[in-house]
C-alpha atoms as a PDB file:
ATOM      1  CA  UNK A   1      -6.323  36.885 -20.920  1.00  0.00           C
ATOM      2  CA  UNK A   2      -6.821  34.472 -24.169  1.00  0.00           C
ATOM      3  CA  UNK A   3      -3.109  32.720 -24.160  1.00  0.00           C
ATOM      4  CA  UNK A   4      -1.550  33.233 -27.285  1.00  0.00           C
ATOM      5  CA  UNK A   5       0.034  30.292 -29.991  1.00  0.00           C
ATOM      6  CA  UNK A   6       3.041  30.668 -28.442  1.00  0.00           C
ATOM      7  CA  UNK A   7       2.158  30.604 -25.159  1.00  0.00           C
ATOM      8  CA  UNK A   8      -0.030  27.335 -25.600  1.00  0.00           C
ATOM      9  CA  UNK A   9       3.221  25.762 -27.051  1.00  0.00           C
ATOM     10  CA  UNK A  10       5.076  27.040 -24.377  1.00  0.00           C
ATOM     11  CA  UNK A  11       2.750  24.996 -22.000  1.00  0.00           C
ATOM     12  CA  UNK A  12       3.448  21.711 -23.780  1.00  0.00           C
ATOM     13  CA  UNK A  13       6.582  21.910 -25.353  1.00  0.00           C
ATOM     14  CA  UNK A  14       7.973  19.355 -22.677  1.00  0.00           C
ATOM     15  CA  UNK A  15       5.859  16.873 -23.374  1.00  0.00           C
ATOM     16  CA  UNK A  16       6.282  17.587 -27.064  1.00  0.00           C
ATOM     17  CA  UNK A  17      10.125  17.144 -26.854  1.00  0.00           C
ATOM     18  CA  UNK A  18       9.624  14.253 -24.659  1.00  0.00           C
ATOM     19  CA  UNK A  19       7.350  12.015 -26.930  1.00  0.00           C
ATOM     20  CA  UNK A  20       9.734  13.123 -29.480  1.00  0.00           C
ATOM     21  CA  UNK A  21      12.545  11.697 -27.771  1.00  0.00           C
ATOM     22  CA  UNK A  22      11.307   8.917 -26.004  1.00  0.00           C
ATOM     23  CA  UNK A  23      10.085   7.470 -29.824  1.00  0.00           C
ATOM     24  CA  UNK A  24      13.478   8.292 -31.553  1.00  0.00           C
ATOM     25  CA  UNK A  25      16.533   8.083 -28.954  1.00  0.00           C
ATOM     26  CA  UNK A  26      17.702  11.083 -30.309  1.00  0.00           C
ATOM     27  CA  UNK A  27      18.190  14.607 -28.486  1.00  0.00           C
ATOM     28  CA  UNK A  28      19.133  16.099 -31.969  1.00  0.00           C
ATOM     29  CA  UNK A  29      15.924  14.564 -33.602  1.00  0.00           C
ATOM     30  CA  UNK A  30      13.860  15.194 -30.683  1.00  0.00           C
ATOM     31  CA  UNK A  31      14.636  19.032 -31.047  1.00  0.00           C
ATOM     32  CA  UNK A  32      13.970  18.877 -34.451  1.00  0.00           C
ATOM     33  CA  UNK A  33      10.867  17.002 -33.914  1.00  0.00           C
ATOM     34  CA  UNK A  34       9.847  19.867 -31.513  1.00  0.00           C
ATOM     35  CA  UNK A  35      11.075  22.646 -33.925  1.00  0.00           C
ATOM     36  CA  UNK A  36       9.126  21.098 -36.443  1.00  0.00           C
ATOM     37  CA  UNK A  37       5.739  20.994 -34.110  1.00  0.00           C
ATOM     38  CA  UNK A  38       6.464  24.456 -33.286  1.00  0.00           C
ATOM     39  CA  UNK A  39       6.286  25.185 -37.245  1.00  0.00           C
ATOM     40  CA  UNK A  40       2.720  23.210 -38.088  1.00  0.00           C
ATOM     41  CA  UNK A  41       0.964  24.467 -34.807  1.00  0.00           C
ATOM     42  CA  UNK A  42       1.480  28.136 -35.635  1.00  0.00           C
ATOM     43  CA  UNK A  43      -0.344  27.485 -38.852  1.00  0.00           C
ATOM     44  CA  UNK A  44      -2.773  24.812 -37.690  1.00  0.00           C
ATOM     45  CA  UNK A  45      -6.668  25.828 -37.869  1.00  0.00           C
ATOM     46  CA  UNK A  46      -7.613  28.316 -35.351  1.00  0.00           C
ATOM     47  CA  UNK A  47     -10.494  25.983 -33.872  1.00  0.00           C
ATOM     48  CA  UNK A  48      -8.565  23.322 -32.011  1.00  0.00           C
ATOM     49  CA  UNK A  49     -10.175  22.767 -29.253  1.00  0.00           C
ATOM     50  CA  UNK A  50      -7.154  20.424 -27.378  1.00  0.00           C
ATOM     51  CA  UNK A  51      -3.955  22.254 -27.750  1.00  0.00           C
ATOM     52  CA  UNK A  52      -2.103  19.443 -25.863  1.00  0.00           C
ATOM     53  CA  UNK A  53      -3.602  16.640 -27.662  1.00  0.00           C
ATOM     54  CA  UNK A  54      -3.055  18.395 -30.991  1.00  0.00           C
ATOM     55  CA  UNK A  55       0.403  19.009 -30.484  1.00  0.00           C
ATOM     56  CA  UNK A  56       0.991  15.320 -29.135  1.00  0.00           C
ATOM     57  CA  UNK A  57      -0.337  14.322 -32.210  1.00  0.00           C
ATOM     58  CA  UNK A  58       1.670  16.446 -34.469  1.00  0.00           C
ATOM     59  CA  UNK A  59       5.102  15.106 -32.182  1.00  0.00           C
ATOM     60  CA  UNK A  60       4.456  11.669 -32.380  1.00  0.00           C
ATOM     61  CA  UNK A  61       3.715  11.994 -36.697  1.00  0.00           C
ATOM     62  CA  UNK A  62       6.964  13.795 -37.125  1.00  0.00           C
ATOM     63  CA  UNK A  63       8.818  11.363 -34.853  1.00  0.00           C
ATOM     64  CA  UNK A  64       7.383   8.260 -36.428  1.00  0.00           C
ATOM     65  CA  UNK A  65       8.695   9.814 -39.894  1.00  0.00           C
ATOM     66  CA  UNK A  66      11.878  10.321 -37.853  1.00  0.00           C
ATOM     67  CA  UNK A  67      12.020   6.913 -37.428  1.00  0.00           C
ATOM     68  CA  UNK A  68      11.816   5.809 -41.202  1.00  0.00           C
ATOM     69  CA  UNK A  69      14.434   8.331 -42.146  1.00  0.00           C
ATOM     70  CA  UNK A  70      16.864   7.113 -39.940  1.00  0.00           C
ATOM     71  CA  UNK A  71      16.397   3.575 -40.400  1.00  0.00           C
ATOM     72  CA  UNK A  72      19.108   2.808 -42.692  1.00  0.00           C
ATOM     73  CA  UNK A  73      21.206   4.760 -40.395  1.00  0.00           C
ATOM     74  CA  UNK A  74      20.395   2.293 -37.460  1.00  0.00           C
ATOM     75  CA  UNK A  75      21.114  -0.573 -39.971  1.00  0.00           C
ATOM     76  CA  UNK A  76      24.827   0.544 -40.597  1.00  0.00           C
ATOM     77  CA  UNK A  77      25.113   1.206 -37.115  1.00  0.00           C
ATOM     78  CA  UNK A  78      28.568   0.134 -35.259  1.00  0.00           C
ATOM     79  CA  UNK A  79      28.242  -2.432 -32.372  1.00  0.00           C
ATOM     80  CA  UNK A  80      25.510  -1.600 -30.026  1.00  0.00           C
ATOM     81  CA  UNK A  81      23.220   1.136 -30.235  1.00  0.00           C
ATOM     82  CA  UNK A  82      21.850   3.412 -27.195  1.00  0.00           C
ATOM     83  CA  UNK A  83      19.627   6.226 -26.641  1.00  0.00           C
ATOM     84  CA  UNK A  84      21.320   9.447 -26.569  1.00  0.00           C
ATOM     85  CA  UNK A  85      21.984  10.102 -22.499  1.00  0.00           C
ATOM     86  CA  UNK A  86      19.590  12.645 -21.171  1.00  0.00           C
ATOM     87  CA  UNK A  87      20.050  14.550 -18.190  1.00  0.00           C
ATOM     88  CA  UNK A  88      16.657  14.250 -15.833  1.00  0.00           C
ATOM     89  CA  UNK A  89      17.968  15.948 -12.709  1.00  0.00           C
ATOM     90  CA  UNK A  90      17.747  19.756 -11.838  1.00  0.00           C
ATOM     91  CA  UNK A  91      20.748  20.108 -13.173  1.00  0.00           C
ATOM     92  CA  UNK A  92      19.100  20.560 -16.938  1.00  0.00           C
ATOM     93  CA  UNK A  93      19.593  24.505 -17.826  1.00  0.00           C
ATOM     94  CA  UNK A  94      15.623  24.902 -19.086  1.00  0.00           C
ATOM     95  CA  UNK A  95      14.165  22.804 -16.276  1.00  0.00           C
ATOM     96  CA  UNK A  96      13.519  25.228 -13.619  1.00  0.00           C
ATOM     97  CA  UNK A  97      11.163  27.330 -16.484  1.00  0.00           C
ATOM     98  CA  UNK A  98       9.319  24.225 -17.864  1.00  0.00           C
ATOM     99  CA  UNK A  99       7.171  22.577 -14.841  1.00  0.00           C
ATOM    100  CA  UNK A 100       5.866  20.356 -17.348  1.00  0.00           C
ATOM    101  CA  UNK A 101       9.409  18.779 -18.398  1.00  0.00           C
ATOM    102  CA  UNK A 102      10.074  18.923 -14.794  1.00  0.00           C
ATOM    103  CA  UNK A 103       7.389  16.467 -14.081  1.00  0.00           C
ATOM    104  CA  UNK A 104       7.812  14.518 -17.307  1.00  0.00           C
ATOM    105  CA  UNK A 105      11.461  13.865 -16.147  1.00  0.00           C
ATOM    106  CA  UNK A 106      10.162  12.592 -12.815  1.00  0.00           C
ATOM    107  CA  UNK A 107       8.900   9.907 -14.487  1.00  0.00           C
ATOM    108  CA  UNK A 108      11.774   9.482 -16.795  1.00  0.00           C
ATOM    109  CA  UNK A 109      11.575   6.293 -18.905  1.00  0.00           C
ATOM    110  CA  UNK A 110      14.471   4.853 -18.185  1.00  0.00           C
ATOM    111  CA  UNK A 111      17.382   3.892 -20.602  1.00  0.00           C
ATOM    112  CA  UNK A 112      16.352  -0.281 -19.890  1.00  0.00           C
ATOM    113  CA  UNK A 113      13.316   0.311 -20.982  1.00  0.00           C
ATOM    114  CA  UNK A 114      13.951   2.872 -23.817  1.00  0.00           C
ATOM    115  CA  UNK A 115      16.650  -0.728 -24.910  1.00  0.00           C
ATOM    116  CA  UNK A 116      13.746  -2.649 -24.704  1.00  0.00           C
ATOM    117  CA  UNK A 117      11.604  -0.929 -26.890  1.00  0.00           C
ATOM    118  CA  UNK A 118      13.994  -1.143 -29.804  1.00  0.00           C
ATOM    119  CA  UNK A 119      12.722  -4.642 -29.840  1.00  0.00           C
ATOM    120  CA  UNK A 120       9.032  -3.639 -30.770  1.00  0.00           C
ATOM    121  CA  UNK A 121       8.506  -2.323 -34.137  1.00  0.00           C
ATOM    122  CA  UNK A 122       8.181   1.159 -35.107  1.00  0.00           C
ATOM    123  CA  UNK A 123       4.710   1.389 -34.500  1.00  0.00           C
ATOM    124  CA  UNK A 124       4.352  -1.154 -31.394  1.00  0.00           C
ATOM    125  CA  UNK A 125       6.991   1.052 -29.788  1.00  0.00           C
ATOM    126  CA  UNK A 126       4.860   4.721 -30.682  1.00  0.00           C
ATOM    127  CA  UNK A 127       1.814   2.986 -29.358  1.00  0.00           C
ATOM    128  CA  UNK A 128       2.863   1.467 -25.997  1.00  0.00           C
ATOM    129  CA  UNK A 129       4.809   4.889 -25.378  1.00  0.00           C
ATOM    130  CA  UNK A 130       1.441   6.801 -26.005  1.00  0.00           C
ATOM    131  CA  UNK A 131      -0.462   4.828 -24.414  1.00  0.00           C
ATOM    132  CA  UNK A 132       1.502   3.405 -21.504  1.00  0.00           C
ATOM    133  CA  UNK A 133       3.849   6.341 -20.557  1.00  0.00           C
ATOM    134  CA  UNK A 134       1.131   9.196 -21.752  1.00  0.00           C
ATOM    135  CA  UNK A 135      -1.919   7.476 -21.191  1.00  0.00           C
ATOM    136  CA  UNK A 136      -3.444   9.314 -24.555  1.00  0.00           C
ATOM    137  CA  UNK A 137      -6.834   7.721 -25.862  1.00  0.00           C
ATOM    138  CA  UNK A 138      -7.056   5.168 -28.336  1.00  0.00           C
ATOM    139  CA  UNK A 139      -8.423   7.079 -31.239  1.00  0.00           C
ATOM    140  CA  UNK A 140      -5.340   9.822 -30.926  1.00  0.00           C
ATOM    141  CA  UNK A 141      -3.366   7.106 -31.044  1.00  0.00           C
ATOM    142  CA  UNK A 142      -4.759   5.275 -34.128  1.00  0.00           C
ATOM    143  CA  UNK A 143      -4.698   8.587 -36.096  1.00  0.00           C
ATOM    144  CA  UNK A 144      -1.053   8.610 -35.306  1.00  0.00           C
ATOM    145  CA  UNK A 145      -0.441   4.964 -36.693  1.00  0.00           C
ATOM    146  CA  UNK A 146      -3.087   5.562 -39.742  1.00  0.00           C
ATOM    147  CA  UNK A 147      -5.010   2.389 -38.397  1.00  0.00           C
ATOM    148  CA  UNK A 148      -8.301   1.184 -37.254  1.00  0.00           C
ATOM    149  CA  UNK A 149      -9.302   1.218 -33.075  1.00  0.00           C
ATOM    150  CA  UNK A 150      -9.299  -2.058 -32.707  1.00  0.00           C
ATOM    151  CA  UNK A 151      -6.528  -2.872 -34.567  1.00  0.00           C
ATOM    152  CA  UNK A 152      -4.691  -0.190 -32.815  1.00  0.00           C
ATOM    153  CA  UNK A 153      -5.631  -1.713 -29.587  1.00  0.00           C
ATOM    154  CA  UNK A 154      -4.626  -5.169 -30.248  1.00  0.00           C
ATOM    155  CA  UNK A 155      -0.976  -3.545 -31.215  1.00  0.00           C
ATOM    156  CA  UNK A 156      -0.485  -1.972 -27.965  1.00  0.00           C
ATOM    157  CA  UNK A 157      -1.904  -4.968 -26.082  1.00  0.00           C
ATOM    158  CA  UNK A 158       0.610  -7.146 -28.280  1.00  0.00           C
ATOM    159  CA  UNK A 159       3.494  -4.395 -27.150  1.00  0.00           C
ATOM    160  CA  UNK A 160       2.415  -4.625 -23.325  1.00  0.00           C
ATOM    161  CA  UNK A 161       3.074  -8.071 -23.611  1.00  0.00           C
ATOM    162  CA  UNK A 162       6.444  -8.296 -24.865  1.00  0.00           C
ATOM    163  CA  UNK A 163       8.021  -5.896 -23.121  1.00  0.00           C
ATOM    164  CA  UNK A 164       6.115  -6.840 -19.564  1.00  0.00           C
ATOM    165  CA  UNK A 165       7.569 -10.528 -20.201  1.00  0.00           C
ATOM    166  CA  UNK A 166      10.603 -10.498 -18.207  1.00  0.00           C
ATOM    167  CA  UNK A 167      11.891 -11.886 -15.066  1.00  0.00           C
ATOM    168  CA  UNK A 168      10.439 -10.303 -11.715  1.00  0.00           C
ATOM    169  CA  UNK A 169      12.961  -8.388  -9.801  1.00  0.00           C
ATOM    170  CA  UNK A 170      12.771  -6.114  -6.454  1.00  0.00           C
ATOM    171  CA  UNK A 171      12.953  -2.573  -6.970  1.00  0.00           C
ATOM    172  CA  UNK A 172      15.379  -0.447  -4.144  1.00  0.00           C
ATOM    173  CA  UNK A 173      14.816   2.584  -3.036  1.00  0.00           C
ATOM    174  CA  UNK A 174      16.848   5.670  -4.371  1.00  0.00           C
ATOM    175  CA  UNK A 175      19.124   5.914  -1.119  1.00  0.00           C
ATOM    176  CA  UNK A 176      19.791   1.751  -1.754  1.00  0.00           C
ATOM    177  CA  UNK A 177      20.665   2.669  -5.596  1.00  0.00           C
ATOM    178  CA  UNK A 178      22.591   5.486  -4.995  1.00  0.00           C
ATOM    179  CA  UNK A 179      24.732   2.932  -2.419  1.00  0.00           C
ATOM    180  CA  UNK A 180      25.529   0.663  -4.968  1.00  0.00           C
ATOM    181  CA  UNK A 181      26.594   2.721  -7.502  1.00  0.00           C
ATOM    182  CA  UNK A 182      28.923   4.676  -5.270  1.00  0.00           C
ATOM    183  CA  UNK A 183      30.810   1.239  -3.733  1.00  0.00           C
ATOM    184  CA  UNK A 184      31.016   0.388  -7.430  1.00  0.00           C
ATOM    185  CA  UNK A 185      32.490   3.521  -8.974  1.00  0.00           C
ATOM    186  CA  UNK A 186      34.805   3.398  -5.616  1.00  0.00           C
ATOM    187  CA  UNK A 187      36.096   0.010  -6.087  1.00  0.00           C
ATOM    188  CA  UNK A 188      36.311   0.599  -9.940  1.00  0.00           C
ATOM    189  CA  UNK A 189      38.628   4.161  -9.563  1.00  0.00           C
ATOM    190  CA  UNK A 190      40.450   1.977  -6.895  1.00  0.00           C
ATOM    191  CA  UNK A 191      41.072  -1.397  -8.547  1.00  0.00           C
ATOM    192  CA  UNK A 192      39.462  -3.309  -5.757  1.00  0.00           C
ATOM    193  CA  UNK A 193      38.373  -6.288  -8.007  1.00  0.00           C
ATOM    194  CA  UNK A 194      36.940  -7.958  -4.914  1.00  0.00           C
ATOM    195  CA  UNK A 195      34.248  -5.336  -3.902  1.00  0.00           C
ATOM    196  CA  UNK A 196      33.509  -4.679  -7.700  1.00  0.00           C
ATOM    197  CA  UNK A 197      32.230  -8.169  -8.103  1.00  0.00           C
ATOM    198  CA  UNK A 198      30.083  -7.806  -5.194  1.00  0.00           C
ATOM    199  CA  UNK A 199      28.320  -4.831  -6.566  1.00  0.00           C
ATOM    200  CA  UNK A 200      27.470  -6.841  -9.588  1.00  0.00           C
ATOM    201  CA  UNK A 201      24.502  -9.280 -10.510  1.00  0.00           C
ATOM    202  CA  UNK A 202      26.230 -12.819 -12.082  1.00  0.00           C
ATOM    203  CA  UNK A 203      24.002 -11.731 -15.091  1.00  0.00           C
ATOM    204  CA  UNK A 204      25.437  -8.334 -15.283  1.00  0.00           C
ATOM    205  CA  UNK A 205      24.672  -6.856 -18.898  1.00  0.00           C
ATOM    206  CA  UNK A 206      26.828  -4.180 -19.920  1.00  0.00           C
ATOM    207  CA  UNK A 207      26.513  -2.416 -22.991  1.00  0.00           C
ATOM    208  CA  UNK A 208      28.908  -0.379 -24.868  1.00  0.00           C
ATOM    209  CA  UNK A 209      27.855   2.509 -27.361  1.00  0.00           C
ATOM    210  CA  UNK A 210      31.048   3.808 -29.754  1.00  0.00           C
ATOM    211  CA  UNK A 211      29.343   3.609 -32.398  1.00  0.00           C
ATOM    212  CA  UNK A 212      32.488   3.152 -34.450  1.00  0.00           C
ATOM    213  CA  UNK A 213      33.609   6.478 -33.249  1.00  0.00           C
ATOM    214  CA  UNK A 214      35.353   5.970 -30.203  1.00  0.00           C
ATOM    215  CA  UNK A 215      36.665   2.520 -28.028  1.00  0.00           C
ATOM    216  CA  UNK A 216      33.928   0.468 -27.153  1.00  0.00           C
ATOM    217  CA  UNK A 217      32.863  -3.240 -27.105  1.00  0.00           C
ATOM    218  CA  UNK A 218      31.365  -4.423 -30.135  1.00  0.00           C
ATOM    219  CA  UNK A 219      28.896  -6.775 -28.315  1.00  0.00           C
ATOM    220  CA  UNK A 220      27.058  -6.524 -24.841  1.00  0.00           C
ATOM    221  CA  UNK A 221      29.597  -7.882 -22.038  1.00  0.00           C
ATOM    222  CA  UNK A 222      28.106 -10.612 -20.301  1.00  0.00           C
ATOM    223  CA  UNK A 223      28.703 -11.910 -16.344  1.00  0.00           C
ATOM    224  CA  UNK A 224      30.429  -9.993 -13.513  1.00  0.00           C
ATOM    225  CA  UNK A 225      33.970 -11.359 -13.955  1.00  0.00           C
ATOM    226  CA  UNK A 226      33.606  -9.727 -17.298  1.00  0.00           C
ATOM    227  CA  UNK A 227      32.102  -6.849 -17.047  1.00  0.00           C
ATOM    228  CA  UNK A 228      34.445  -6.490 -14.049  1.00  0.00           C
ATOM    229  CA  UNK A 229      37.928  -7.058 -16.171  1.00  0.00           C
ATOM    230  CA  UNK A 230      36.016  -4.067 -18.774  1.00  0.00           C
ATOM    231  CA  UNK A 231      35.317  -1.793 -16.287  1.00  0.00           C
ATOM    232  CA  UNK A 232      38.661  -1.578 -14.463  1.00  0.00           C
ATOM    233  CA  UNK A 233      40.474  -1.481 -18.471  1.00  0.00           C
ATOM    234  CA  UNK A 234      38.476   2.057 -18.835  1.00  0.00           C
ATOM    235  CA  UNK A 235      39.461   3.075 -15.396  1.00  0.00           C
ATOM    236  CA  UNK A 236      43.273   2.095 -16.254  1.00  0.00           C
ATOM    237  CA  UNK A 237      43.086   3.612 -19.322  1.00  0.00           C
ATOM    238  CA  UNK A 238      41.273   6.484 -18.902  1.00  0.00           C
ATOM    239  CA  UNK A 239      41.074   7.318 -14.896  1.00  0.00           C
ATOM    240  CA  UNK A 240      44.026   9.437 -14.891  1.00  0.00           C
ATOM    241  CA  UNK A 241      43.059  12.085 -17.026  1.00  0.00           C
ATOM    242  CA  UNK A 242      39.014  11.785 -16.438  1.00  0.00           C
ATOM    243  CA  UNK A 243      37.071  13.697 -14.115  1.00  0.00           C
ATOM    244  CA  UNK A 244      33.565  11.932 -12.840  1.00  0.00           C
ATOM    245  CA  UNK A 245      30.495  13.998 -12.464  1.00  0.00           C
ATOM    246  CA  UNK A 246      27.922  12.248 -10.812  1.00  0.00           C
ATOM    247  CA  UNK A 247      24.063  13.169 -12.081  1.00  0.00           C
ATOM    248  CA  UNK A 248      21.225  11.461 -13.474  1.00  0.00           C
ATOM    249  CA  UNK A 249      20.650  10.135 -17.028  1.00  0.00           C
ATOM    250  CA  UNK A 250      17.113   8.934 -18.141  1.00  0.00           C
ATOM    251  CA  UNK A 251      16.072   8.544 -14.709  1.00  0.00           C
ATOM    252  CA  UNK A 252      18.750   6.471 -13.430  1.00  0.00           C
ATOM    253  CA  UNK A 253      21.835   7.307 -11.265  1.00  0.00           C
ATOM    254  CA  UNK A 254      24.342   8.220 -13.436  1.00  0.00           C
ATOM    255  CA  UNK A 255      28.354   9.530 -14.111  1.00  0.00           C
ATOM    256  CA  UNK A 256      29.337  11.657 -16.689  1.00  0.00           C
ATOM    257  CA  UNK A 257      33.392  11.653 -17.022  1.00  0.00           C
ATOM    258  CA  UNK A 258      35.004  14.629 -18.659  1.00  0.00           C
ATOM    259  CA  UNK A 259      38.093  14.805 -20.249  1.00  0.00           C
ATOM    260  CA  UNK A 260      39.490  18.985 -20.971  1.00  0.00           C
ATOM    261  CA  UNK A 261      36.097  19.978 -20.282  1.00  0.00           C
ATOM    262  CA  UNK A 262      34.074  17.689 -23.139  1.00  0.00           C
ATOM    263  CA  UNK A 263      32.236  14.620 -21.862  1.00  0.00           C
ATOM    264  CA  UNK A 264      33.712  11.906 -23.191  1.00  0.00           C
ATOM    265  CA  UNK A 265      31.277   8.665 -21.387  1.00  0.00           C
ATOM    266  CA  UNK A 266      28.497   8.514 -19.593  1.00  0.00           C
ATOM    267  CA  UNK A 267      27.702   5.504 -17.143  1.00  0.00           C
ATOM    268  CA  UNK A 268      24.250   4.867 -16.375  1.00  0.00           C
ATOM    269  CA  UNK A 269      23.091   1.959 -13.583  1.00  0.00           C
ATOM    270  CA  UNK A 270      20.480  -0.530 -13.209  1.00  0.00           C
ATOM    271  CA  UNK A 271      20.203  -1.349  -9.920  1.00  0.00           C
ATOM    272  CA  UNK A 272      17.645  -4.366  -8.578  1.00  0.00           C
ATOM    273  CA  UNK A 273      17.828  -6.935  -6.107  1.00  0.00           C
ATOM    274  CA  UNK A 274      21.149  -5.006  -4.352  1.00  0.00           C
ATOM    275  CA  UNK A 275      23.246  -5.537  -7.495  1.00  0.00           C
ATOM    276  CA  UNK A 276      23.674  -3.894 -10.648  1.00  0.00           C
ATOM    277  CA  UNK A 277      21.771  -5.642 -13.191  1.00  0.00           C
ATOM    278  CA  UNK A 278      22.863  -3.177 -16.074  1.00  0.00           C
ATOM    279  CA  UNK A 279      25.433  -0.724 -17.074  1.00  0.00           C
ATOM    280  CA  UNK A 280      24.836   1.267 -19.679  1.00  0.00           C
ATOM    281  CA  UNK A 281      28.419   3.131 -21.756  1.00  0.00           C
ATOM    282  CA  UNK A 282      28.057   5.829 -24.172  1.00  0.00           C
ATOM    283  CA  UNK A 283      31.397   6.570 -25.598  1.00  0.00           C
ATOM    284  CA  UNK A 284      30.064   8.009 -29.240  1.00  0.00           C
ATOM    285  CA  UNK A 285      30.593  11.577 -29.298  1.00  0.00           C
ATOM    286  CA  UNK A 286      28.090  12.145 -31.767  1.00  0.00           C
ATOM    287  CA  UNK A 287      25.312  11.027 -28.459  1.00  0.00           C
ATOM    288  CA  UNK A 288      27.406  13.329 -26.348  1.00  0.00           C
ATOM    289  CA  UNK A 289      27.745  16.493 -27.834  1.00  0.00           C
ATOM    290  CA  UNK A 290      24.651  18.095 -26.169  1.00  0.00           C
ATOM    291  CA  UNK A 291      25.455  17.468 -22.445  1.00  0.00           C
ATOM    292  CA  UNK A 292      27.978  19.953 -20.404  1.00  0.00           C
ATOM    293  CA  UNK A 293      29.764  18.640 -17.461  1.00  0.00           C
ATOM    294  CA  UNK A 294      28.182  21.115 -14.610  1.00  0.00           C
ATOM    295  CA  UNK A 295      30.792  22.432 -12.036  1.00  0.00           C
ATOM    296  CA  UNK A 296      32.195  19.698  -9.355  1.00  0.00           C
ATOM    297  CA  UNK A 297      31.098  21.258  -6.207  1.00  0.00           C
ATOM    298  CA  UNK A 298      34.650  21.638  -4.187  1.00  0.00           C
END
């Protein structure tokens, strides 16, 4: 049976949500980007001959003019900015009828790298995403960016290297990960200062996302002691009354903490070498409003 428009869509709209989001940071723009998809590949030609390709091509256009709308927004922007948090585990409500999600999420790109990217420009960023993380051809990729093969290549390669210059580390495994952050959350709901600094690299980077809207630090906290004396502040001032959901955010170990049923911060970990290299705060309600605390299993 000859699948219909909607049913080729269907097939891909993962991956078109995911492009979407992995370019702009944004859940809200992602599903807007994917609405929007929807809308041009219902009245698209009736000879395409790649729905996947096609619609890749349409996700990555209307996130790239995403991009330029919300530039000034990013501009005036309070403090650090983050991705919008996005749950990769089962617990996402469409996951179980979207294999295609399901697999993109296995292969999350994580929040570092998603921080890193927002060094590249605009179009460095859409190419090493298309290229790297979808492994799409050159010339779909150059009809994104409106530019030549060759030129197109040079501006991934130029991508690849920035963002692949950084110090080595050692990777742990998920079990080692999952260790860490639990002895840190532990000795952060407990006050032990002690076995918080051991859970954290002497480079820590922590970075706070309010975004003007709620308490947050205005610059990344640098160094254990410091991100130490931060953490245990939130706990003090906001343990009592919070309840922690652990899941997983971009890929990462994660906690969301609730407050009367509305998240109100999400704590995602970068874990390498044993320690936590990176902690990752989104307090700005406006990132938050899509994600539901799932029931705490008694």
């Amino acid at each position: 049976m000859e699948l219909t428009r909607a049913d080729v869509f269907q097939q891909h709209r993962g991956l078109v949500f995911t492009i979407a989001y992995d370019i702009t940071g944004s859940v809200a723009d992602a599903e807007d980007v994917t609405q929007e998809t929807y809308l041009r590949w219902q009245s698209a030609d009736a000879d395409v001959a790649d729905g996947r390709a096609y619609l890749a091509t349409i996700a990555a256009n209307q996130a790239r003019n995403s991009l330029r709308t919300s530039a000034r927004r990013r501009e005036d922007y309070i403090g650090p900015w983050l991705p919008e948090p996005l749950i990769t585990g089962a617990s996402r409500d469409d996951a179980p009828d979207d294999p295609e999600r399901m697999a993109l999420q296995a292969d999350a790109v994580s929040t570092a790298l998603l921080v890193m990217l927002q060094r590249l420009s605009d179009d460095e960023r859409i190419g090493f995403l298309l290229k790297e993380v979808f492994d799409f051809p050159y010339p779909m990729i150059a009809a994104v960016l409106r530019r030549s093969e060759p030129a197109t290549r040079q501006l991934v390669h130029r991508a690849r290297g920035r963002v692949q210059n950084r110090p080595p580390r050692n990777e742990v495994s998920a079990a080692e990960h999952r260790r860490v952050v639990d002895q840190f959350l532990r000795a952060a709901s407990t006050g032990d200062v002690e076995t918080l600094l051991g859970t954290l690299a002497p480079d820590v980077v922590l970075v706070s996302d309010g975004g003007g809207n709620a308490t947050s630090a205005l610059r990344p906290v640098v160094g254990a002691e410091k991100t130490a004396r931060f953490v245990l502040g939130l706990a003090e001032k906001h343990g009592s009354t919070s309840v922690a959901v652990p899941t997983e955010l971009n890929g990462l170990d994660a906690v969301l903490f609730a407050e009367h049923a509305a998240i109100t911060t999400t704590f995602q970990f970068d874990v390498a070498d044993g320690l936590l290299q990176a902690i990752y705060v989104v307090r700005n309600p406006v990132k938050l409003r899509h994600l539901q605390a799932p029931p705490r299993e008694d």
